[in-house]
Protein backbone atom coordinates (compact mmCIF):
# COMPACT_ATOMS: atom_id res chain seq x y z
CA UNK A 1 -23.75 -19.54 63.23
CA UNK A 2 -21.88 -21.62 65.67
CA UNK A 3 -18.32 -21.73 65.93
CA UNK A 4 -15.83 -24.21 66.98
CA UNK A 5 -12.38 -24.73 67.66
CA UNK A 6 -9.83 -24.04 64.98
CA UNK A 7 -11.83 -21.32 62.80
CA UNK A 8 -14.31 -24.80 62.25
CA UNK A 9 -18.05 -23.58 61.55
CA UNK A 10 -20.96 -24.98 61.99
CA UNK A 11 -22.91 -25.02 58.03
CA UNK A 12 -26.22 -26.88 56.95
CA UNK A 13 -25.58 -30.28 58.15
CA UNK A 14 -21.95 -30.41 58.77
CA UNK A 15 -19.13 -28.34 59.31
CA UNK A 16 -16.29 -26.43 57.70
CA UNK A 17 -13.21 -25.35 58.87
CA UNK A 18 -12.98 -21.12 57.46
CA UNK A 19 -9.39 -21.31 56.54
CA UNK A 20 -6.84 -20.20 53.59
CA UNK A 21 -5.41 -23.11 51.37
CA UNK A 22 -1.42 -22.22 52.71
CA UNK A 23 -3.28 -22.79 56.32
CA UNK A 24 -4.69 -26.27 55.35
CA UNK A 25 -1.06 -27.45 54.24
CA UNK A 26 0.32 -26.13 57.55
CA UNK A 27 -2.50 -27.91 58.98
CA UNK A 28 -1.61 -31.09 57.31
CA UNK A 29 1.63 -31.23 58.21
CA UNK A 30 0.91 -30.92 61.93
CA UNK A 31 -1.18 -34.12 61.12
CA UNK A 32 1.46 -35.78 59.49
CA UNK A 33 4.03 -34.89 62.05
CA UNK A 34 1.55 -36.00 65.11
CA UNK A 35 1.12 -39.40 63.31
CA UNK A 36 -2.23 -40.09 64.55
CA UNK A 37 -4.37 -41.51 61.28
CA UNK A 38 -6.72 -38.82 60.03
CA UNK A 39 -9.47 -38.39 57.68
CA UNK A 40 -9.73 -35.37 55.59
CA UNK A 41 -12.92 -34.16 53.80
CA UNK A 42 -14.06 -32.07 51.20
CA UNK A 43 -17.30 -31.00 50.89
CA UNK A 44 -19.78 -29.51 48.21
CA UNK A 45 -23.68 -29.53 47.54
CA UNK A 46 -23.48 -32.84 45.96
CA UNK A 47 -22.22 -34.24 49.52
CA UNK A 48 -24.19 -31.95 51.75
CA UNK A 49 -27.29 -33.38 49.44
CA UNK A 50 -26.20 -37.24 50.65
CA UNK A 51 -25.16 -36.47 53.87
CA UNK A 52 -29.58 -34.93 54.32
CA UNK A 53 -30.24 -38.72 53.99
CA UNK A 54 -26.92 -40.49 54.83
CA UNK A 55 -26.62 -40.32 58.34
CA UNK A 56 -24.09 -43.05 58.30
CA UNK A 57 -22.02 -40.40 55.64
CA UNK A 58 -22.66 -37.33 57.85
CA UNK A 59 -21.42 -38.55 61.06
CA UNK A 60 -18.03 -39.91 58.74
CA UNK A 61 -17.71 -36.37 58.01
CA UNK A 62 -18.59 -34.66 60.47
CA UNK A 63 -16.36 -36.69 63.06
CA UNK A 64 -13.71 -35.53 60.38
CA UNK A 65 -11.40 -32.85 62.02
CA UNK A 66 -10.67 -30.90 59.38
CA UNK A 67 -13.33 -30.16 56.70
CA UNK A 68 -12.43 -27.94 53.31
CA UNK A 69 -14.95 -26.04 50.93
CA UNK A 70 -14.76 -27.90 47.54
CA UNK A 71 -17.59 -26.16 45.69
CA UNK A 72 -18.32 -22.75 44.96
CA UNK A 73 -21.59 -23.80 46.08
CA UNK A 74 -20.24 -24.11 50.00
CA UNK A 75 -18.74 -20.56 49.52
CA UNK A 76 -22.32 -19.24 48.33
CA UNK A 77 -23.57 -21.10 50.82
CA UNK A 78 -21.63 -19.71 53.51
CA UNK A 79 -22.26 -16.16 52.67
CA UNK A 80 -25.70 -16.45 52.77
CA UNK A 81 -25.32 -18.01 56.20
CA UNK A 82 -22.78 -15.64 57.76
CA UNK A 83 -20.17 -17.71 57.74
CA UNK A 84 -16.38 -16.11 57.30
CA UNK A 85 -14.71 -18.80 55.01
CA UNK A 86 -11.53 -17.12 53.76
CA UNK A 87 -11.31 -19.13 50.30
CA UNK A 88 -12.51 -22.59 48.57
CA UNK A 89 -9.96 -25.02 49.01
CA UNK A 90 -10.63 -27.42 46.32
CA UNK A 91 -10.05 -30.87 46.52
CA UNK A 92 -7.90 -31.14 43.37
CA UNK A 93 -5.58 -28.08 44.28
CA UNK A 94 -5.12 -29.41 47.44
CA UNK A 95 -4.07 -32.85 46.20
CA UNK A 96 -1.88 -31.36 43.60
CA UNK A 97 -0.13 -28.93 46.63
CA UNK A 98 0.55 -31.62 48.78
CA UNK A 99 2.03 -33.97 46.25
CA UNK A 100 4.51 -31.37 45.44
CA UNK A 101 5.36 -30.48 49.18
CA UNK A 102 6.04 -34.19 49.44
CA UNK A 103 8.26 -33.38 46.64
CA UNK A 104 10.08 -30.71 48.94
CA UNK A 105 9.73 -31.69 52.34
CA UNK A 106 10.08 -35.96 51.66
CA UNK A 107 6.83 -37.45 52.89
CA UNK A 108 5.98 -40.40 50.95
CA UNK A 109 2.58 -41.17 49.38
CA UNK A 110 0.34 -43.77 48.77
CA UNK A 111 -2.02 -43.64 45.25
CA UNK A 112 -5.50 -45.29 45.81
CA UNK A 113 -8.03 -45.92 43.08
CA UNK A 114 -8.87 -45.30 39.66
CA UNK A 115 -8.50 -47.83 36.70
CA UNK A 116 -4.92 -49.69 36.75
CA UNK A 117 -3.80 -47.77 33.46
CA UNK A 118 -5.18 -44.19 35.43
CA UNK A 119 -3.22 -44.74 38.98
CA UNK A 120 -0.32 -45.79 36.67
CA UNK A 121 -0.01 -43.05 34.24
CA UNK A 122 -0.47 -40.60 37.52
CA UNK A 123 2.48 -42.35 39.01
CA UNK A 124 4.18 -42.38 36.11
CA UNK A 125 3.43 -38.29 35.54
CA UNK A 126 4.42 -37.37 39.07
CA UNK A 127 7.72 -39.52 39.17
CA UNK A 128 8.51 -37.65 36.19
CA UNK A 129 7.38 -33.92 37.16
CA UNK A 130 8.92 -34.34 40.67
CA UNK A 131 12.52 -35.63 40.86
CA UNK A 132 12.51 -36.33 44.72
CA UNK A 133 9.23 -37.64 44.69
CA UNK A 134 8.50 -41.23 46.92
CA UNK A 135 5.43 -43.14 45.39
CA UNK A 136 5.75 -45.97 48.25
CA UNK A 137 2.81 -47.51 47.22
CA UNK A 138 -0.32 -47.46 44.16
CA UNK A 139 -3.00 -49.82 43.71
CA UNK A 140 -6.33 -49.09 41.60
CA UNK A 141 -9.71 -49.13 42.84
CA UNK A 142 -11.36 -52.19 41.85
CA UNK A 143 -11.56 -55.36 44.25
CA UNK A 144 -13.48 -57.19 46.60
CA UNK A 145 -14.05 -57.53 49.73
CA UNK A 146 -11.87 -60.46 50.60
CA UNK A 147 -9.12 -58.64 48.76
CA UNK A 148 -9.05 -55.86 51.62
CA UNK A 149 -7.38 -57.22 54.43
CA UNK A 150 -4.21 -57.77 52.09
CA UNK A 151 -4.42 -54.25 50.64
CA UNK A 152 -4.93 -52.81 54.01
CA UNK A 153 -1.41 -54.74 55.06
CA UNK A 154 0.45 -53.69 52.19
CA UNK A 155 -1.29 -49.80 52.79
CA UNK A 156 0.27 -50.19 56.52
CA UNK A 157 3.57 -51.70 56.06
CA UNK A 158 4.27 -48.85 53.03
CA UNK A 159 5.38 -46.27 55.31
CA UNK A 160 3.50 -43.66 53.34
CA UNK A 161 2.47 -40.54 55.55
CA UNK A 162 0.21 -39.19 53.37
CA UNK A 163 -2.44 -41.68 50.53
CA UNK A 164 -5.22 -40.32 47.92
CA UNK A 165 -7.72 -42.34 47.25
CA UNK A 166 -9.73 -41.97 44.26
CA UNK A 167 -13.62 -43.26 45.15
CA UNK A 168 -16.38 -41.69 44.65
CA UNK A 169 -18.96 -40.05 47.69
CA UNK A 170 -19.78 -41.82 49.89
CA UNK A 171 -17.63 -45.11 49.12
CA UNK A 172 -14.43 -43.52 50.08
CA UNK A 173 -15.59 -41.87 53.27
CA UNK A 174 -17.02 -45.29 54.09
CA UNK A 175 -13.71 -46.79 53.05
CA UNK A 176 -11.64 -44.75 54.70
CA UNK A 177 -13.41 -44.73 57.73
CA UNK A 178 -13.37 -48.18 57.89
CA UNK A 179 -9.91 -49.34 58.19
CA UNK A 180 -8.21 -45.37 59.04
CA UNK A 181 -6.59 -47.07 62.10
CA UNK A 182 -5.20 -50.32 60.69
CA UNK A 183 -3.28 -48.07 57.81
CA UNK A 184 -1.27 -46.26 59.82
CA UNK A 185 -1.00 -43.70 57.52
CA UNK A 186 -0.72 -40.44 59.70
CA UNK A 187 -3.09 -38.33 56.58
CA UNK A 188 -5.53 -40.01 54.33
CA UNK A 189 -7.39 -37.55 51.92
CA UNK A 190 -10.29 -38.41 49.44
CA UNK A 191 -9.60 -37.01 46.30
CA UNK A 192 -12.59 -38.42 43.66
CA UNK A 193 -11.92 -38.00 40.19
CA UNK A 194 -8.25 -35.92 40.75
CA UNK A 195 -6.45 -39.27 38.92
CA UNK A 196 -8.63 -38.57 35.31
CA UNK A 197 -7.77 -35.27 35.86
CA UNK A 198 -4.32 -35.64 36.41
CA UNK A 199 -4.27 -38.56 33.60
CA UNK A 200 -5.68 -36.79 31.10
CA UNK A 201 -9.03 -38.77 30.93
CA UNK A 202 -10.95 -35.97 32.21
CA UNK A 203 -11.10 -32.02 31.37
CA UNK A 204 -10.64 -29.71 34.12
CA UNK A 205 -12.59 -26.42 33.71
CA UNK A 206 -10.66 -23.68 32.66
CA UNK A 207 -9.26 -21.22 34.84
CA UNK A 208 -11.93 -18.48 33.94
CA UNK A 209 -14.67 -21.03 34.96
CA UNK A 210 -13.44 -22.41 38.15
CA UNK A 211 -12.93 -18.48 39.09
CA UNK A 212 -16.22 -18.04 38.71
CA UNK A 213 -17.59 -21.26 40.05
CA UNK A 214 -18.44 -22.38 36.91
CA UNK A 215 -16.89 -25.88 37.23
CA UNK A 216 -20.08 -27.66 37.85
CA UNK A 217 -21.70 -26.39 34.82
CA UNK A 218 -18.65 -27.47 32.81
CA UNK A 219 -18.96 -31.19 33.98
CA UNK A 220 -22.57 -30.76 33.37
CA UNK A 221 -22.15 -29.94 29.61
CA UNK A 222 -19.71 -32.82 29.52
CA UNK A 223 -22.00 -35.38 30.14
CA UNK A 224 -25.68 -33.83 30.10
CA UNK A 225 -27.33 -37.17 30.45
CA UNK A 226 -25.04 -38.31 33.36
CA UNK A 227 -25.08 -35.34 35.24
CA UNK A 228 -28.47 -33.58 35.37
CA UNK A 229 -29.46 -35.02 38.20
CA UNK A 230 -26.52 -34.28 40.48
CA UNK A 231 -26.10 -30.72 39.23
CA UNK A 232 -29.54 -29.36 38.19
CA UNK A 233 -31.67 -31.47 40.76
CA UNK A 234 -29.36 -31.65 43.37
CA UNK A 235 -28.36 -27.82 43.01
CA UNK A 236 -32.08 -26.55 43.36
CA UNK A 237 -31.95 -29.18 46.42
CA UNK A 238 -29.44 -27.45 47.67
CA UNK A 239 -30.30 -23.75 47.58
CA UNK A 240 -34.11 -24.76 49.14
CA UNK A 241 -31.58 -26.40 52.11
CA UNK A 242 -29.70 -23.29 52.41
CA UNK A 243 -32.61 -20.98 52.24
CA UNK A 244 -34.75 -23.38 54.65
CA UNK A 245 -31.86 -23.28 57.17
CA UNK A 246 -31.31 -18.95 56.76
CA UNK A 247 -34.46 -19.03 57.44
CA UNK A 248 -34.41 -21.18 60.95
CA UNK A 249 -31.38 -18.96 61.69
CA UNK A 250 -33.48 -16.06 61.35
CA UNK A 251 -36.48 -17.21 63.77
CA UNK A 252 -33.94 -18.45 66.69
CA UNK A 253 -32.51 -15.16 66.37
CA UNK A 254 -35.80 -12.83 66.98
């Protein structure tokens, strides 16, 4: 177990930085406050399982600076490994704690991604939820490539400090990565599926299940068919990585 600046750990293939979800949003608003544009990461088994072939994916994340456990599988993961991560830091939670601190505090947001009537209806939910809320900008996810020079411009000149965007692994990391300097947007955070969620379109586990990192297995029996492969096959993947790499951790240390 290696360890690197700001409680940030060394795990599998990446990294992960051990720290409490009320230390992340401090942590984000030093970011938004320096205004230098920065990617922010989540990461679970599903995205540790790309980033074994991705190389192009894992050096996105792991030049990110600061890197959250998503999945209870990172949390299993990092016991088995010896590393001290105080909690999982979802991606959704965090989303849904810094759209409300914008609330509070006045930084204004940017919604990326999602179908038009999604993005919408989330705008439309958090304008009415959050009275001092500033939506500066919203756009859904589907374009082309031609299209992103003017969406980049509009992303830029919006003035937002903080944007979501709503892609799927690894096209938002790509994304993001791509054009995180031309947006001048100080704190740019993938977020997935969070928009269904928030929309409606898409169940969240309950409480009981996500406690018990159970939240997998609830997608799973959403859409069997869909799913099997990331969760079941990708799963096993993942505890024969974690395993393989305990066990390398073992042998340097004799």
């Amino acid at each position: 177990m290696n360890k690197n600046t700001d409680n940030r750990y060394e795990i599998l293939n990446t990294y992960v930085n051990a720290i409490s979800m009320d230390e992340t949003i401090r942590r984000v608003e030093e970011i938004i406050k320096r205004g230098i544009p920065t990617q922010h990461v989540v990461i679970n088994a599903s995205k540790v399982n790309l980033m074994e072939k991705d190389l192009k994916l894992r050096k996105i994340v792991n030049a990110c600076p600061l890197i959250n456990a998503d999945g209870a599988s990172i949390v299993w993961a990092a016991k088995k490994l010896g590393v001290p991560l105080k909690e999982r830091v979802t991606g959704i939670d965090l989303f849904q704690r810094l759209v409300e601190l914008s609330d509070k505090k006045g930084y204004k947001i940017y919604l990326f991604g999602a179908k038009e009537e999604v993005v919408t209806k989330v705008k439309k939910i958090f304008e009415d939820k959050y009275p001092n809320i500033q939506i500066v900008g919203y756009r859904n996810g589907y374009f082309t490539e031609k299209d992103e020079p003017e969406i980049v411009k509009n992303m830029a000149e919006s003035g937002a400090d903080m944007m979501f965007v709503a892609f799927s692994s690894p096209k938002k990391e790509y994304w993001v990565n791509k054009y995180l300097k031309q947006l001048n947007i100080p704190f740019v955070m993938g977020v997935g599926g969070s928009f269904d969620v928030v929309a409606g379109v898409t169940d969240r586990a309950p409480l009981w299940m996500q406690k018990h990192g159970l939240e997998w297995f609830y997608r799973f029996i959403q859409e069997p068919r869909r799913m099997w492969k990331r969760y079941i096959v990708g799963n096993a993947k993942f505890v024969a990585l974690t395993y393989k790499t305990k066990k390398k951790l073992k042998s340097k240390r004799r």
